[in-house]
Protein backbone atom coordinates (compact mmCIF):
# COMPACT_ATOMS: atom_id res chain seq x y z
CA UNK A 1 -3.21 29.30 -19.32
CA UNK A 2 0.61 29.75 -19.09
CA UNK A 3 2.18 28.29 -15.27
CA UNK A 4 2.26 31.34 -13.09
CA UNK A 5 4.13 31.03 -9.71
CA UNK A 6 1.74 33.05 -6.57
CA UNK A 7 2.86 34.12 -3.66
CA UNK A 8 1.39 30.82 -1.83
CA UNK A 9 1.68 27.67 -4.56
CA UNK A 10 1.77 27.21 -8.06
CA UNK A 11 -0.63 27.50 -10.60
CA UNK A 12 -0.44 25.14 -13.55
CA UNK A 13 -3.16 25.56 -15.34
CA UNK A 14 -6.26 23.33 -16.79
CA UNK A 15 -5.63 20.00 -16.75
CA UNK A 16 -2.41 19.69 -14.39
CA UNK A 17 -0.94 18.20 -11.84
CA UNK A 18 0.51 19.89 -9.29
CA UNK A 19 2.45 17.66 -6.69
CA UNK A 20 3.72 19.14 -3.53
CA UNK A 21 5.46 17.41 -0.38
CA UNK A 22 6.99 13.99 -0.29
CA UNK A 23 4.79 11.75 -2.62
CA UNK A 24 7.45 8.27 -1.74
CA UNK A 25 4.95 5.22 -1.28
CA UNK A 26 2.13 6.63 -2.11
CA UNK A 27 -0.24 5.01 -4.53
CA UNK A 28 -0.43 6.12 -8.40
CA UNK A 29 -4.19 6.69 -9.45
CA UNK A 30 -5.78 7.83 -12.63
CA UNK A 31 -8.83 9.90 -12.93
CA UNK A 32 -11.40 9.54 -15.84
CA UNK A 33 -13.68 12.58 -15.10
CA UNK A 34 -15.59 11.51 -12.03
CA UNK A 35 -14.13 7.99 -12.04
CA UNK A 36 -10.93 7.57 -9.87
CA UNK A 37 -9.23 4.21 -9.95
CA UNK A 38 -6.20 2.73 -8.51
CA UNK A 39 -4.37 0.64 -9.94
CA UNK A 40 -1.95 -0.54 -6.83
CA UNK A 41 -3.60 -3.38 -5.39
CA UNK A 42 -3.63 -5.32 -8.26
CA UNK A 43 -0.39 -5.90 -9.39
CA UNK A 44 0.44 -7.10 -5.70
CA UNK A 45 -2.51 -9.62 -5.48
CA UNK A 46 -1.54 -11.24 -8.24
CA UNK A 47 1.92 -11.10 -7.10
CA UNK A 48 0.85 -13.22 -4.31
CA UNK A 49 -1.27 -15.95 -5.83
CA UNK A 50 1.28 -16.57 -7.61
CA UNK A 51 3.50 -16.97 -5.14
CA UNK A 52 0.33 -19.50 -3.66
CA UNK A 53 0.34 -21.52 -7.13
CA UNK A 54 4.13 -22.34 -6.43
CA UNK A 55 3.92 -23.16 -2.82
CA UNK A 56 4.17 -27.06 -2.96
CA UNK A 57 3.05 -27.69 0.87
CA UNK A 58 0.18 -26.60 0.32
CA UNK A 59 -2.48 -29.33 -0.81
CA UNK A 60 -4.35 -27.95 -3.85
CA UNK A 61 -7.43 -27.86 -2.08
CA UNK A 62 -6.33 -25.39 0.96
CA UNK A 63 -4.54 -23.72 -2.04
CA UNK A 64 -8.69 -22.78 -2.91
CA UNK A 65 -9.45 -22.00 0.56
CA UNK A 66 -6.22 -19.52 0.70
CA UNK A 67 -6.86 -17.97 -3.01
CA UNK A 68 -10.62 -17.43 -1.79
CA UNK A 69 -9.43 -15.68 1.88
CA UNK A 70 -7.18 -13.74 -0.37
CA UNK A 71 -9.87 -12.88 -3.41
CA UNK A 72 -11.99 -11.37 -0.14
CA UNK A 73 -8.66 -9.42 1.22
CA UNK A 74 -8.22 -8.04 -2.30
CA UNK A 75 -11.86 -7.28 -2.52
CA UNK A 76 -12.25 -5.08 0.75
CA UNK A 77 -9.04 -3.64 0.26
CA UNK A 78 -10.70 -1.97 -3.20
CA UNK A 79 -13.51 -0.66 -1.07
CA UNK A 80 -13.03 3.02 -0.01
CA UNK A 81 -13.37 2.79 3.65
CA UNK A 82 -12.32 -1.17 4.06
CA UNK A 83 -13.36 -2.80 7.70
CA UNK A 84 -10.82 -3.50 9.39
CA UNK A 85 -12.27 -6.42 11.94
CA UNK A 86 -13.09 -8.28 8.61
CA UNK A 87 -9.88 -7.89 7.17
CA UNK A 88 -8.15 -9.02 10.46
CA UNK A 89 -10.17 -12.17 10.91
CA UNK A 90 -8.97 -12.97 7.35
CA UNK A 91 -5.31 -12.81 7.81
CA UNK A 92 -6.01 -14.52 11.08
CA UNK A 93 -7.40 -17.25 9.00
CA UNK A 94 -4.76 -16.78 6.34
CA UNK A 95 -2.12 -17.26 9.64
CA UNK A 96 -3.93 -20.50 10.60
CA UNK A 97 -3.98 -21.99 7.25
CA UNK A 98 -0.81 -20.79 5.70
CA UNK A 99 2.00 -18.62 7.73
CA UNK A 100 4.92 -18.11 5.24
CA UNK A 101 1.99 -17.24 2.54
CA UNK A 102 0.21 -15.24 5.19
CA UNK A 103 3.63 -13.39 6.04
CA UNK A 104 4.16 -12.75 2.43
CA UNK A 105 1.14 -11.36 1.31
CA UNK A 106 1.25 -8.94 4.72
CA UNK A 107 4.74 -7.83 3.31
CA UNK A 108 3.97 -7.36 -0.24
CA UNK A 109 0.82 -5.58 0.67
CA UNK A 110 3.10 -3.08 3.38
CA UNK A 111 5.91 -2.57 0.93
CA UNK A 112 6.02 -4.64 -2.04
CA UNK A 113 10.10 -3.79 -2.34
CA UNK A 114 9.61 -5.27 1.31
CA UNK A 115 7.60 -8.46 0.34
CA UNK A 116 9.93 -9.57 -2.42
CA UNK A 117 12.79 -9.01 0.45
CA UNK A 118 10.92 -11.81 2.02
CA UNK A 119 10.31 -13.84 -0.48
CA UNK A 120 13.96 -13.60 -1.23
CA UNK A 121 15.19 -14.44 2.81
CA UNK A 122 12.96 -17.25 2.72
CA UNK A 123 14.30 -19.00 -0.39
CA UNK A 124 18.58 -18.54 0.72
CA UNK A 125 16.97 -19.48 3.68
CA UNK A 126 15.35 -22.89 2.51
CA UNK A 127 18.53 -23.19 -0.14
CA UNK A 128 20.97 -23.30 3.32
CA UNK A 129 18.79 -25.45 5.01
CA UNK A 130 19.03 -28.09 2.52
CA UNK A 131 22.17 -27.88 2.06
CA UNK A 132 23.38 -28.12 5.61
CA UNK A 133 20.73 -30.96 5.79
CA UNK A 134 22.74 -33.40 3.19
């Protein structure tokens, strides 16, 4: 069926997309017939573990404790309707344990432009600090 512009939208056709309004930020998700699935959390989570792995004040076993907070952030986060007391305990607990990988992962998962910003601040940050420090 051949596009055909109506007096109210657009019609495309079988099959198509039709996109209307200002789509900036918003997530990218594929259908397979009845099956929806995002694919924007992902990239981001792993983003920030490994941003964990090269964290070197962190003692490798609080590194497990933060990965497994995380792996349950990432989890409810998939859900469709995530709960939103759970997921604040866990960044509390992220906060507590961890603030600059806390921070970060609240950044990336805001804006990820936004949370590689930060990472960025912190490590000109660190670089000046050292250097005014010898």
């Amino acid at each position: 069926m051949p596009a055909a512009r109506k007096k109210d939208g657009l019609s495309a056709g079988d099959n198509s997309i039709v996109i209307g309004g200002n789509v900036q930020g918003s997530n990218i998700v594929i259908g397979n017939d009845n099956k929806v699935i995002s694919q924007s959390i992902k990239p981001l989570f792993r983003e920030i573990y490994r941003k964990l792995d090269e964290e070197k004040n962190i003692k490798p076993e609080d590194k497990e404790d933060l990965r497994a907070e995380l792996q349950e952030i990432e989890t409810a986060l998939e859900t469709p309707d995530p709960d939103e007391t759970f997921l604040a305990r866990r960044f509390r607990n992220l906060k507590r344990m961890a603030p600059e990988i806390a921070e970060i992962a609240i950044e990336t998962l805001k804006n990820p432009v936004s949370g590689v910003a930060e990472v960025i601040k912190r490590i000109v940050k660190k670089a000046a600090d050292e250097a005014n420090a010898k």
